[in-house]
Protein backbone atom coordinates (compact mmCIF):
# COMPACT_ATOMS: atom_id res chain seq x y z
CA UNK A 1 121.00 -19.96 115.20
CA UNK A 2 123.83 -17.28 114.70
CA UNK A 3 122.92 -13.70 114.25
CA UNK A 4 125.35 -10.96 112.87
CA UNK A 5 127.35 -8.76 115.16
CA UNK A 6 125.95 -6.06 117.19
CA UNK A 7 125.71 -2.48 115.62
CA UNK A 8 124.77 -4.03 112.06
CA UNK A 9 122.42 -1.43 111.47
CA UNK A 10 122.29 -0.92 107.15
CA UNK A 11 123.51 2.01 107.15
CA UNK A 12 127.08 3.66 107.43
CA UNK A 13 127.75 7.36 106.54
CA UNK A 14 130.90 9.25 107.36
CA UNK A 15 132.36 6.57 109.82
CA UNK A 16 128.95 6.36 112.00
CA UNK A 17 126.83 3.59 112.38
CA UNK A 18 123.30 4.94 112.02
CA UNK A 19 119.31 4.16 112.72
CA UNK A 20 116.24 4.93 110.83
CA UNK A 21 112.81 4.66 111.56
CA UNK A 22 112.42 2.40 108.33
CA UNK A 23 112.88 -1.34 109.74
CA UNK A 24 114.59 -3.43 107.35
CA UNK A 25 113.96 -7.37 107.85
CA UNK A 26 116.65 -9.58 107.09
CA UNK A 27 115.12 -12.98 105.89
CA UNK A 28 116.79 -16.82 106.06
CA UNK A 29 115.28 -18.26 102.15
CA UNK A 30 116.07 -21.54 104.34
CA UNK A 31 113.20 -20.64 106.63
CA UNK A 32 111.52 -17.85 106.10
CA UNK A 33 112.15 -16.67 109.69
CA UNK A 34 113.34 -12.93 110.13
CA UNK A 35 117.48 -13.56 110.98
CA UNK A 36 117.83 -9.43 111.79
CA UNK A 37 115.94 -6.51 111.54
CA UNK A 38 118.16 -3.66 110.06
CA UNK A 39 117.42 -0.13 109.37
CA UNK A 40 116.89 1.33 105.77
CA UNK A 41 117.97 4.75 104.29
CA UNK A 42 115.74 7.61 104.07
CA UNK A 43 116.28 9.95 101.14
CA UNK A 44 117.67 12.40 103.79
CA UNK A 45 119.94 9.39 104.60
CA UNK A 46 121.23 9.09 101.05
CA UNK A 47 122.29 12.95 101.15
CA UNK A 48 124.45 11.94 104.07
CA UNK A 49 126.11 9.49 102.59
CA UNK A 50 127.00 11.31 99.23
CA UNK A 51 127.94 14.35 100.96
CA UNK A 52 130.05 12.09 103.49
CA UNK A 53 131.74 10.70 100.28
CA UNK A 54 132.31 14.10 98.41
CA UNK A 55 133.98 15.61 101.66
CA UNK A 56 136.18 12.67 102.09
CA UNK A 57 137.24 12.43 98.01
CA UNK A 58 140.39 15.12 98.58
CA UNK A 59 141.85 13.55 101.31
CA UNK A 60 141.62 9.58 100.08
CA UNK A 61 142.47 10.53 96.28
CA UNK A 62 145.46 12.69 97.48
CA UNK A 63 146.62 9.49 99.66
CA UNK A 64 149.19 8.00 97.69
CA UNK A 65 149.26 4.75 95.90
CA UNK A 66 151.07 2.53 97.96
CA UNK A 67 149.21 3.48 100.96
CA UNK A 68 146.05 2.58 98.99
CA UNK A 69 147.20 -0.84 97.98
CA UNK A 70 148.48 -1.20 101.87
CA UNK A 71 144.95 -0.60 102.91
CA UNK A 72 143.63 -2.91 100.04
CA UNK A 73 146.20 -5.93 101.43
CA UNK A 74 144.68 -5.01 105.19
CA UNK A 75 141.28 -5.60 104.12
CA UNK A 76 141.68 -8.79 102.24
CA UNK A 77 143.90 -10.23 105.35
CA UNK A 78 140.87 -9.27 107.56
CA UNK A 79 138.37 -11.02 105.36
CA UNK A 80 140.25 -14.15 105.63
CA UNK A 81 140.55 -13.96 109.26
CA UNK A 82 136.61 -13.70 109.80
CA UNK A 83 135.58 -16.02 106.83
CA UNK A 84 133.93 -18.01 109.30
CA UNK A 85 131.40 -15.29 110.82
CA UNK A 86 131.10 -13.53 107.38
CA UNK A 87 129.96 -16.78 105.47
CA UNK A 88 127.79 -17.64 108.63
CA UNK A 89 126.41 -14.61 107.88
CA UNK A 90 126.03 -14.98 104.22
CA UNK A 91 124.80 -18.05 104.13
CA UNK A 92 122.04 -16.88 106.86
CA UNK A 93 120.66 -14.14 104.56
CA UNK A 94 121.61 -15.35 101.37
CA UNK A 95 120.51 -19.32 101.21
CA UNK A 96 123.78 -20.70 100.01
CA UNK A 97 125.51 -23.86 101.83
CA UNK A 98 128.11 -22.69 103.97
CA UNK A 99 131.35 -24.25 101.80
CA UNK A 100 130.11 -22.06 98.88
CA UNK A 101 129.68 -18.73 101.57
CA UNK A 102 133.43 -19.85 102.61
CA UNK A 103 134.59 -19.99 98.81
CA UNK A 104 132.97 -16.71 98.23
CA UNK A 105 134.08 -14.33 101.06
CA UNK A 106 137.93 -15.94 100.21
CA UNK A 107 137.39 -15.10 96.38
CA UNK A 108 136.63 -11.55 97.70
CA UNK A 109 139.25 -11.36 99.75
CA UNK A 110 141.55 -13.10 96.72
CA UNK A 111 140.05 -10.01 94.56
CA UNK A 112 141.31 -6.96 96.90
CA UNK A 113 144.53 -8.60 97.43
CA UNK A 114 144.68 -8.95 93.66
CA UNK A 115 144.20 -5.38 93.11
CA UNK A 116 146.32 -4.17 95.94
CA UNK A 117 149.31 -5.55 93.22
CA UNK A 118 148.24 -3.10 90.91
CA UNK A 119 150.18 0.19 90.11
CA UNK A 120 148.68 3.46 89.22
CA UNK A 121 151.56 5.15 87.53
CA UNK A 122 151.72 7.92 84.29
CA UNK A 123 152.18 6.11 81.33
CA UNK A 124 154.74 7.49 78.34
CA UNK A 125 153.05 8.80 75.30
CA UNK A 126 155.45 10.40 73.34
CA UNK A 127 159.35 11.87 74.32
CA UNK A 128 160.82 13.78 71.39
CA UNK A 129 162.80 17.08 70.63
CA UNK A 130 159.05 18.58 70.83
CA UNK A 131 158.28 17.52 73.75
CA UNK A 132 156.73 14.55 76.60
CA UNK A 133 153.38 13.39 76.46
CA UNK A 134 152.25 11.18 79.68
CA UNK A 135 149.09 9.71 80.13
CA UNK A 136 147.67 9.99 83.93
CA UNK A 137 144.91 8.17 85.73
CA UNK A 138 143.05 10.44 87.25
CA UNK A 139 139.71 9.51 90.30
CA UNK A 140 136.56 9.88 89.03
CA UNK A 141 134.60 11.28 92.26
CA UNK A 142 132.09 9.72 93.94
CA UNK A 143 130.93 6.63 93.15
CA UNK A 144 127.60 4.44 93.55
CA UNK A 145 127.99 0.99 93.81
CA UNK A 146 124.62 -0.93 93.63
CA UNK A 147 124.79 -4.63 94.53
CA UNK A 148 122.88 -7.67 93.87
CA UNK A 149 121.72 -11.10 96.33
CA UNK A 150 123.02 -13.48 94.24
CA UNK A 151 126.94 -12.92 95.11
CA UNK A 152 126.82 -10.11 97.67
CA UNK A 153 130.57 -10.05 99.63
CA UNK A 154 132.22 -10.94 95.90
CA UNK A 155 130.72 -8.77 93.46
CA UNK A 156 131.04 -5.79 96.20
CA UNK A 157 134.92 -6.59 95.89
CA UNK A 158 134.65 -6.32 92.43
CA UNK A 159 133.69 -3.23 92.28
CA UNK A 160 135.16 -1.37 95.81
CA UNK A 161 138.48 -3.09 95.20
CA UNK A 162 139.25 -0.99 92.16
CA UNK A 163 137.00 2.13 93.08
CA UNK A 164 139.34 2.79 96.26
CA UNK A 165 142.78 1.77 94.43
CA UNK A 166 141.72 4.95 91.95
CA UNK A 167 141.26 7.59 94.71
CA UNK A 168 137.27 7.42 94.43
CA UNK A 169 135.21 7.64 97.69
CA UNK A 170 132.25 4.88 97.63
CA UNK A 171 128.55 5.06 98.38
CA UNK A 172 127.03 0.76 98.97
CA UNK A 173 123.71 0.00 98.23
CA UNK A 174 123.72 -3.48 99.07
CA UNK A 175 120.69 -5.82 97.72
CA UNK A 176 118.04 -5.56 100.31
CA UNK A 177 117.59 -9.32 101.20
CA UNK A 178 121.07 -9.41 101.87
CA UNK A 179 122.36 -6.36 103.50
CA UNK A 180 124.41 -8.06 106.56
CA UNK A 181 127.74 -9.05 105.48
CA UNK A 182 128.13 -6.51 103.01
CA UNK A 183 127.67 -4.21 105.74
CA UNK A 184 130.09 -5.94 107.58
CA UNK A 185 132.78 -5.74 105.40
CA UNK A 186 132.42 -2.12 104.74
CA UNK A 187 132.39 -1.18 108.23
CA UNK A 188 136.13 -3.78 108.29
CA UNK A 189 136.93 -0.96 105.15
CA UNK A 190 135.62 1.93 107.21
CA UNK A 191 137.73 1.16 110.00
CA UNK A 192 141.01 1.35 107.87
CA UNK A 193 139.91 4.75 105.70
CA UNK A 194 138.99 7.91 106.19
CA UNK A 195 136.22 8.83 107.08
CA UNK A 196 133.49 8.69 104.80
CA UNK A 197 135.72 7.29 102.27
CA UNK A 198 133.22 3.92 102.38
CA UNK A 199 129.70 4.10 103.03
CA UNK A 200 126.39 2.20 102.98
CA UNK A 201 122.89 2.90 102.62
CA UNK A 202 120.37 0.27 102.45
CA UNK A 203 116.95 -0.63 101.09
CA UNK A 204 114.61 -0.79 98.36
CA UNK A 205 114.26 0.26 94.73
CA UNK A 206 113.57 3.78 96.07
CA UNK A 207 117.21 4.19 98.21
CA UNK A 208 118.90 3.21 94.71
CA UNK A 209 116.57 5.65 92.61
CA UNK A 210 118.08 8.68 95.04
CA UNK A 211 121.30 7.34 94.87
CA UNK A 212 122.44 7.24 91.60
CA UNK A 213 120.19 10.50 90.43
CA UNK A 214 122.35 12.32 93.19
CA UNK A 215 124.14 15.29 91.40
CA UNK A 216 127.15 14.73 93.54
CA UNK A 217 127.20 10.70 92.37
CA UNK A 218 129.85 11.07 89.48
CA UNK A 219 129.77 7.44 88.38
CA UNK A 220 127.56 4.12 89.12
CA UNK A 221 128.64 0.63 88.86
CA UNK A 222 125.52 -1.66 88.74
CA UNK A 223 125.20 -5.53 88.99
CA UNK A 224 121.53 -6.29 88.45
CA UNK A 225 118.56 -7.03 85.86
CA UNK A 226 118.19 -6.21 82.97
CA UNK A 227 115.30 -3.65 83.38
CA UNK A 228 117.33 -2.14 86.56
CA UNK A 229 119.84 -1.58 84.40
CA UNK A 230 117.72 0.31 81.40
CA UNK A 231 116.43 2.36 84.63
CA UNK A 232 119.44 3.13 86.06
CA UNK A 233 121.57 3.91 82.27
CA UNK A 234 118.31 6.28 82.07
CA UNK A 235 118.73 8.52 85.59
CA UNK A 236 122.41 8.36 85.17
CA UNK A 237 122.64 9.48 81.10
CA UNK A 238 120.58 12.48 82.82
CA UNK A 239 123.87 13.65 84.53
CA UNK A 240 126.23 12.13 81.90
CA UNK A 241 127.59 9.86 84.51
CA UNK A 242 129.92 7.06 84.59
CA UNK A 243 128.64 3.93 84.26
CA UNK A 244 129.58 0.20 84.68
CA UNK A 245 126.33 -2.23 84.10
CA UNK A 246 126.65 -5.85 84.52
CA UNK A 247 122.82 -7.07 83.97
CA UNK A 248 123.14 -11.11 83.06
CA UNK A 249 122.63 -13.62 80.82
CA UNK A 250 120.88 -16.36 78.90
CA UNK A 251 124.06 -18.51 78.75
CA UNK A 252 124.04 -21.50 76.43
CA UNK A 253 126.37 -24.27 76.53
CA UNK A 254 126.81 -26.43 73.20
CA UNK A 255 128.02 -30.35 73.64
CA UNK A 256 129.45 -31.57 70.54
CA UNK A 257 129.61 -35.33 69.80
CA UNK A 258 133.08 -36.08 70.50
CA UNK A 259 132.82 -35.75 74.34
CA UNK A 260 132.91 -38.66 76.66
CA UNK A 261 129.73 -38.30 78.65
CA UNK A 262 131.12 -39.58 81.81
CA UNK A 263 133.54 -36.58 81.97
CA UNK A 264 131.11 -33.46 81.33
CA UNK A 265 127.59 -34.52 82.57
CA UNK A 266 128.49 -33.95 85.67
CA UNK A 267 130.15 -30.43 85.38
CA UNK A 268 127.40 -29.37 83.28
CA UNK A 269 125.07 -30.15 85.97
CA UNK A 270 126.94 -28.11 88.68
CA UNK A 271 127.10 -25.22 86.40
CA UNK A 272 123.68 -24.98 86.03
CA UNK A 273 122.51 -25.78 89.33
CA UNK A 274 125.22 -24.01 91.57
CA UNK A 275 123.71 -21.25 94.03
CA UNK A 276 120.45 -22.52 93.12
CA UNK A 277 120.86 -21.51 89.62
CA UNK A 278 120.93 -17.69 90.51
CA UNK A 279 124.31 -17.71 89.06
CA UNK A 280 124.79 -14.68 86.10
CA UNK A 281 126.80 -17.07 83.90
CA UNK A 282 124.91 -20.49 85.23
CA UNK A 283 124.56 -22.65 82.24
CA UNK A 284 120.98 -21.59 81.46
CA UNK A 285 120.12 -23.24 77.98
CA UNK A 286 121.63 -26.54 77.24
CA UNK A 287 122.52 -27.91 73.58
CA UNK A 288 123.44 -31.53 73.35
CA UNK A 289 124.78 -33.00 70.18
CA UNK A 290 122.13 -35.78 69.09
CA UNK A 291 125.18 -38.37 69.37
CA UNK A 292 125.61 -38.05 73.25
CA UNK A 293 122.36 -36.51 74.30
CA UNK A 294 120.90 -39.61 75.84
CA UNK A 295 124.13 -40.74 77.90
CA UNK A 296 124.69 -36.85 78.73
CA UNK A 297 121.18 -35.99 79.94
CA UNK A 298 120.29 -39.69 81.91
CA UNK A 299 124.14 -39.10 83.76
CA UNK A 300 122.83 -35.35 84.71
CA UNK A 301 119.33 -36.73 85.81
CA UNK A 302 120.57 -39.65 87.84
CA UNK A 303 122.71 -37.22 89.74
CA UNK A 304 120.04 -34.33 89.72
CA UNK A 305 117.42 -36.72 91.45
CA UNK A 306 120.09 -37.08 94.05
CA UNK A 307 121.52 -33.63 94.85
CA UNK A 308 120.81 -32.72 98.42
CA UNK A 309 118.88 -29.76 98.40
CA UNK A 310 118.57 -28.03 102.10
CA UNK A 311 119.41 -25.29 104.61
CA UNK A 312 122.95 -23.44 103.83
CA UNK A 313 123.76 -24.23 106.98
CA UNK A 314 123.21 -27.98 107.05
CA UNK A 315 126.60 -29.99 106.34
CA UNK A 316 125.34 -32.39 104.01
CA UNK A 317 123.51 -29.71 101.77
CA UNK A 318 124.32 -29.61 98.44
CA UNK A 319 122.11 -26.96 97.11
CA UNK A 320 119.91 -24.15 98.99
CA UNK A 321 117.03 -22.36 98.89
CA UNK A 322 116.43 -19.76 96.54
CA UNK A 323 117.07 -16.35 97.81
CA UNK A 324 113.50 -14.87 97.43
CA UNK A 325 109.87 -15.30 97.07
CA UNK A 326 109.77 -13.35 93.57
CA UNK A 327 112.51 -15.58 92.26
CA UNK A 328 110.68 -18.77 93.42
CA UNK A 329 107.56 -18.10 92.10
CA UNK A 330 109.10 -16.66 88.34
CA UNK A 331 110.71 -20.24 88.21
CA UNK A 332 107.83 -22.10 89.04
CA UNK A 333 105.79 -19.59 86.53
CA UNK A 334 108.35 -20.41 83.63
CA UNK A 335 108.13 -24.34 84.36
CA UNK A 336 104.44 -24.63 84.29
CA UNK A 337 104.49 -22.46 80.97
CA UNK A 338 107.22 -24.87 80.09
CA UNK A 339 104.52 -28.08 80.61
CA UNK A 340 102.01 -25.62 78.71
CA UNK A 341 103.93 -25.42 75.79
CA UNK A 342 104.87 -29.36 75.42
CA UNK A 343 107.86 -29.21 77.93
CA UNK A 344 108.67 -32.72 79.27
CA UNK A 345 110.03 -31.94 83.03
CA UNK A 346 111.87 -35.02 83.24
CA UNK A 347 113.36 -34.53 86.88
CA UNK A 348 112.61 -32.16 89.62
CA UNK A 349 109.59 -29.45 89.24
CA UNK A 350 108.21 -29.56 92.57
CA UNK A 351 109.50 -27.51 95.75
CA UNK A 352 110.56 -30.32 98.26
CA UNK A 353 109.67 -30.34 101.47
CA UNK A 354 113.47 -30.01 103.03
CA UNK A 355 114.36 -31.71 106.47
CA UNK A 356 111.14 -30.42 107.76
CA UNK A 357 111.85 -26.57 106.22
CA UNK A 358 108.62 -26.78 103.68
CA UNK A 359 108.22 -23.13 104.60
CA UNK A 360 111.77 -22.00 102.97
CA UNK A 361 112.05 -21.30 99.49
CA UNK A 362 113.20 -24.57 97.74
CA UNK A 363 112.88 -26.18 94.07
CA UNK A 364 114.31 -29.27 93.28
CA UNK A 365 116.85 -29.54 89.88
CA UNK A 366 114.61 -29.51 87.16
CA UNK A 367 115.47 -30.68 83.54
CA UNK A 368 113.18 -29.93 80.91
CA UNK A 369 113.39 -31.01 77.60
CA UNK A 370 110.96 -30.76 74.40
CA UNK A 371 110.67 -26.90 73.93
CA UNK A 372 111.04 -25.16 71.38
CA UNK A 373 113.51 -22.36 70.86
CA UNK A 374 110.75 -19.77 71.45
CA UNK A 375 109.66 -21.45 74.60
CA UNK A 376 109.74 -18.96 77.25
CA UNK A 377 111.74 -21.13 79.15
CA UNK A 378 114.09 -21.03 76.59
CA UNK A 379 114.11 -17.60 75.33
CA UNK A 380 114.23 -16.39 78.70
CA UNK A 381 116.87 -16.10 81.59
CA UNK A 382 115.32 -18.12 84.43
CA UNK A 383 118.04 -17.02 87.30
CA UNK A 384 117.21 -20.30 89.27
CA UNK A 385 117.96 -24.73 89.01
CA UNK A 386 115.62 -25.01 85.99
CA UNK A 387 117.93 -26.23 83.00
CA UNK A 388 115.89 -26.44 79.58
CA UNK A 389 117.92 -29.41 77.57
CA UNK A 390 117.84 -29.03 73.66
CA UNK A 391 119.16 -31.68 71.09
CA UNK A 392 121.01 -30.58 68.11
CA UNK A 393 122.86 -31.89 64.82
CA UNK A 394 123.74 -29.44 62.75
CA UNK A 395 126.70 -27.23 63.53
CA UNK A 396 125.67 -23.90 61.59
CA UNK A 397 122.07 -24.41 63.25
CA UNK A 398 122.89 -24.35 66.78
CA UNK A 399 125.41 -21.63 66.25
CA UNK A 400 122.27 -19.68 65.27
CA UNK A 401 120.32 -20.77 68.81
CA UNK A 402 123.36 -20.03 70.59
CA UNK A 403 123.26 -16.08 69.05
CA UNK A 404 119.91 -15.33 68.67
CA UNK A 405 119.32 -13.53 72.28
CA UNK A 406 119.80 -10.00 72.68
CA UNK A 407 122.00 -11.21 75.52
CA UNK A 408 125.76 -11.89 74.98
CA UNK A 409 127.14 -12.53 79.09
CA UNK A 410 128.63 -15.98 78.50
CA UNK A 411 128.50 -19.42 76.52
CA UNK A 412 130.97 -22.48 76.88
CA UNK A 413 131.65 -24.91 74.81
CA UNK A 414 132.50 -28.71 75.27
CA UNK A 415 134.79 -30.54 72.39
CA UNK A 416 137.41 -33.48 72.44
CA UNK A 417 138.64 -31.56 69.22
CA UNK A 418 140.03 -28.06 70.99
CA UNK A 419 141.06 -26.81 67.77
CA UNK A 420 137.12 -26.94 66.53
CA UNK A 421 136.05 -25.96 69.98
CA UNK A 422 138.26 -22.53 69.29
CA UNK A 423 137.08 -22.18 65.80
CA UNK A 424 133.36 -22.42 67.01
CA UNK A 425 133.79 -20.63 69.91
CA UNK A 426 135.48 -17.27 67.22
CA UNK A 427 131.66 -17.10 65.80
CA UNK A 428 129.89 -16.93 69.49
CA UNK A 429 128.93 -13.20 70.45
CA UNK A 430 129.86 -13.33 74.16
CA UNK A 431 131.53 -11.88 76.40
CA UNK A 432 133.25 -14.70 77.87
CA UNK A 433 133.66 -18.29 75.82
CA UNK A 434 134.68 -21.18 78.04
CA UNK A 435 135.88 -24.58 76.14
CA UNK A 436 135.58 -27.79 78.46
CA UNK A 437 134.69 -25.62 81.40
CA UNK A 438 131.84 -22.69 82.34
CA UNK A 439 131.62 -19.91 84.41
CA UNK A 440 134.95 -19.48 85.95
CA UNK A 441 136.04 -16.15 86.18
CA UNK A 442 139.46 -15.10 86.44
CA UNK A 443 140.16 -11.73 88.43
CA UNK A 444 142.95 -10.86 86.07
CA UNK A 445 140.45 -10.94 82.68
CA UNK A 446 138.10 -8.71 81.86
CA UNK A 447 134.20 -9.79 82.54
CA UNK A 448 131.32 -8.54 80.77
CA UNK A 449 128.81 -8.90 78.48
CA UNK A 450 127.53 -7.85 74.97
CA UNK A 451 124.04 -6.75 74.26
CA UNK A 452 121.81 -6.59 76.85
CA UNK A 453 124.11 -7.81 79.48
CA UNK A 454 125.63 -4.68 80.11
CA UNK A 455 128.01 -1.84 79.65
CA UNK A 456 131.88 -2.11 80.58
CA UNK A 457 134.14 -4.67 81.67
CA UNK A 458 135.09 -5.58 85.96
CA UNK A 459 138.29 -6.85 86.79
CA UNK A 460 141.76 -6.62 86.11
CA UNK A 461 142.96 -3.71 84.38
CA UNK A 462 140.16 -2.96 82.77
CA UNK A 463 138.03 -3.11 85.90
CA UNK A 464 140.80 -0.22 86.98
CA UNK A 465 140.13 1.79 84.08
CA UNK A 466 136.53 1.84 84.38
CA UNK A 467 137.06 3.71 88.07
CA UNK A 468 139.09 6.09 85.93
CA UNK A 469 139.31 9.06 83.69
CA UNK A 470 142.24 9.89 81.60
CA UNK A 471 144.33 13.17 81.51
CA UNK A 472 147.00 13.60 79.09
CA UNK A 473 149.87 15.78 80.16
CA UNK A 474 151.52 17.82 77.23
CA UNK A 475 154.67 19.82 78.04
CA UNK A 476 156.26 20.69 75.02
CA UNK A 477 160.28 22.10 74.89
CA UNK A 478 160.11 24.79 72.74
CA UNK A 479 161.64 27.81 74.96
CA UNK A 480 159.06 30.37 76.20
């Protein structure tokens, strides 16, 4: 089986691969076998890093633009030209099958060439007999970007793509199941920067802690839980940093009558099941309008008792492992409350025993139907292939299930009547309404949620301005 290059080692500060004497090991979900054992951060470690970042800030922020964006275009060119070995890697540590690796590490590379098109330029306030007024994007410092397992090599672009087109310097805490490509694609950054311009430190909850309470950390851009989040908004409002806090979703999706159920049960399906569910705006509740829901929901569990679940690595697998033990064993909790609480699980609910790989961390797709909004299964984001399936009639009813979670990430809805899709979808409190689709993201649009599921927006311009801060240039005419 493939193992990452030689000198992944977790941790990168000031250009320098280093070692700790905290092993790090690197687990396949598939298996359960260690892949690599990689060396975490210390809290000396962390210092490193920051100061490494904070001595490199003048000389990368005083680099102009179009050298930025050159570097940008030279990363995303190198990503494409080791997709193979990255999503080898990713797929190793991370549990997805291999085409969906492959999709992701050229999405990230899609995402830094995206932002390489971006200008950073002063922008024209006011020019009268009084005066100019310009508006100029100014770095922010240092920044901490904190990753999660889900979407490692993507989400990283989101965030480092913009953070280096600003002028900021970057401190990487990967997620600590899946450390290896991320690492790898820093060190391809490293390579093209200055110095201590990009670093990484890995490991636990403890690395992050020290990280983003750092005085010299001047903003941090999380992608996590929601109690991460509340933790990290905590440390961070203690220094009045930055911050950028993407913390998921309970994302419905709301079938109205009028749909063919040939066309959508399938797409709903792969929305809720894709990357094993752990997916921040998977389809995660599921409201079906009485008039289709028993053509929609027998199409999704014909196909669902189907699906190929396996290794990532495995050709003919359509859906892998989930990424770790905790995860596993919360979705198996919330499906046995589910059967508590009157849940009918009416496909899936077992862990398979996979080509012979009964030790890796598989659950079959599991449809549940029969609970009740309050259900936990319901009320709660499950972050794995466990789809609760609810029936509906009334309009103004299921408008009210759709909004009453404190989380607002995403919600799509699914009309032959786009006109009444776009009226329903005007009442939705999310941060992101698909109609006849779910969970694509564009890199151009900004992404976020409301609520609970977070702070700020990523991508396009916005995802600029949140690596920013503003200074407004006055120079008035009146002779001195």
């Amino acid at each position: 089986m493939p193992t990452p290059a030689d000198g992944t080692t977790g941790i990168l500060v000031g250009g320098e691969s280093l070692v700790s004497d905290i092993p790090l090991p690197v687990e396949d979900p598939a298996t359960c076998d260690v892949v690599r054992t990689v060396h975490a951060a210390d809290e000396g470690l962390v210092n490193a890093a920051v100061d490494a970042a904070a001595d490199a800030l003048d000389r990368w922020s005083g680099t102009p633009v179009r050298s930025r964006q050159k570097a940008l275009t030279i990363l995303a060119d190198a990503l494409g030209s080791r997709c193979e070995e990255l999503a080898r890697i990713l797929t190793l540590e991370q549990g997805k099958p291999l085409a969906e690796a492959r999709r992701e590490v050229l999405n990230a590379a899609r995402t830094y060439r995206y932002y390489a098109g971006l200008t950073i330029a002063p922008e024209p306030v006011r020019d009268d007999e009084r005066g100019t007024v310009t508006a100029h994007m100014e770095h922010v410092g240092v920044c901490a970007l904190v990753l999660p397992w889900n979407y490692p090599v993507s989400i990283m672009s989101w965030k480092l793509a913009p953070c280096l087109l600003a002028g900021n310097t970057a401190v990487i805490k990967p997620a600590m199941t899946t450390p290896l490509a991320d690492w790898m694609v820093a060190a391809m950054a490293d390579k093209l920067l200055p110095p201590g311009t990009v670093n990484v430190v890995s490991g636990g909850d403890e690395v992050g802690r020290a990280l983003v309470a750092h005085p010299a950390v001047d903003k941090v851009s999380l992608t996590g839980s929601v109690a991460t989040g509340r933790s990290v908004a905590e440390v961070a409002g203690r220094g009045l940093k930055h911050i950028s806090l993407e913390l998921g979703g309970n994302d419905p999706a709301v079938v109205f009558g009028s749909v063919r159920p040939e066309r959508v049960a399938s797409r709903l399906l792969r929305a809720a099941m894709r990357n094993a569910g752990q997916v921040c705006v998977a389809v995660k509740r599921l409201y079906l309008h009485e008039d289709v829901a028993d053509a929609v929901l027998e199409r999704m569990v014909a196909e669902a008792r189907v699906m190929v679940v396996g290794p990532g690595l495995d050709p003919a697998t359509q859906m892998g492992p989930l990424n770790n033990r905790p995860q596993l064993e919360r979705v198996r909790s919330l499906v046995e409350q589910a059967q508590d609480e009157g849940g009918e699980v009416v496909c899936g609910g077992i862990v398979p025993d996979v080509s012979g790989h009964e030790r890796g961390l598989f659950y079959a797709p599991t449809l549940v139907t029969g609970l009740e909004e309050n259900g936990a299964l319901v009320a709660q984001e499950q972050f794995g292939p466990v789809l609760p399936v609810q029936t509906f009639s009334d309009e103004d009813e299921v408008l009210a299930h759709v909004n009453c979670t404190e989380h607002g990430l995403g919600t799509s809805v699914w009309d032959s009547d786009i006109e009444h899709a776009k009226t329903f979808a005007a009442r939705i409190r999310a941060g992101t309404v698909w109609v006849n689709a779910h969970a694509g993201i564009d890199e151009a649009a900004p992404f976020g949620g409301m609520g609970i599921s977070g702070v700020g927006r990523e991508h396009g311009r916005w995802g600029l301005e949140s690596y920013v801060q503003w200074k407004t240039l006055n120079v008035s005419r009146d002779p001195v």
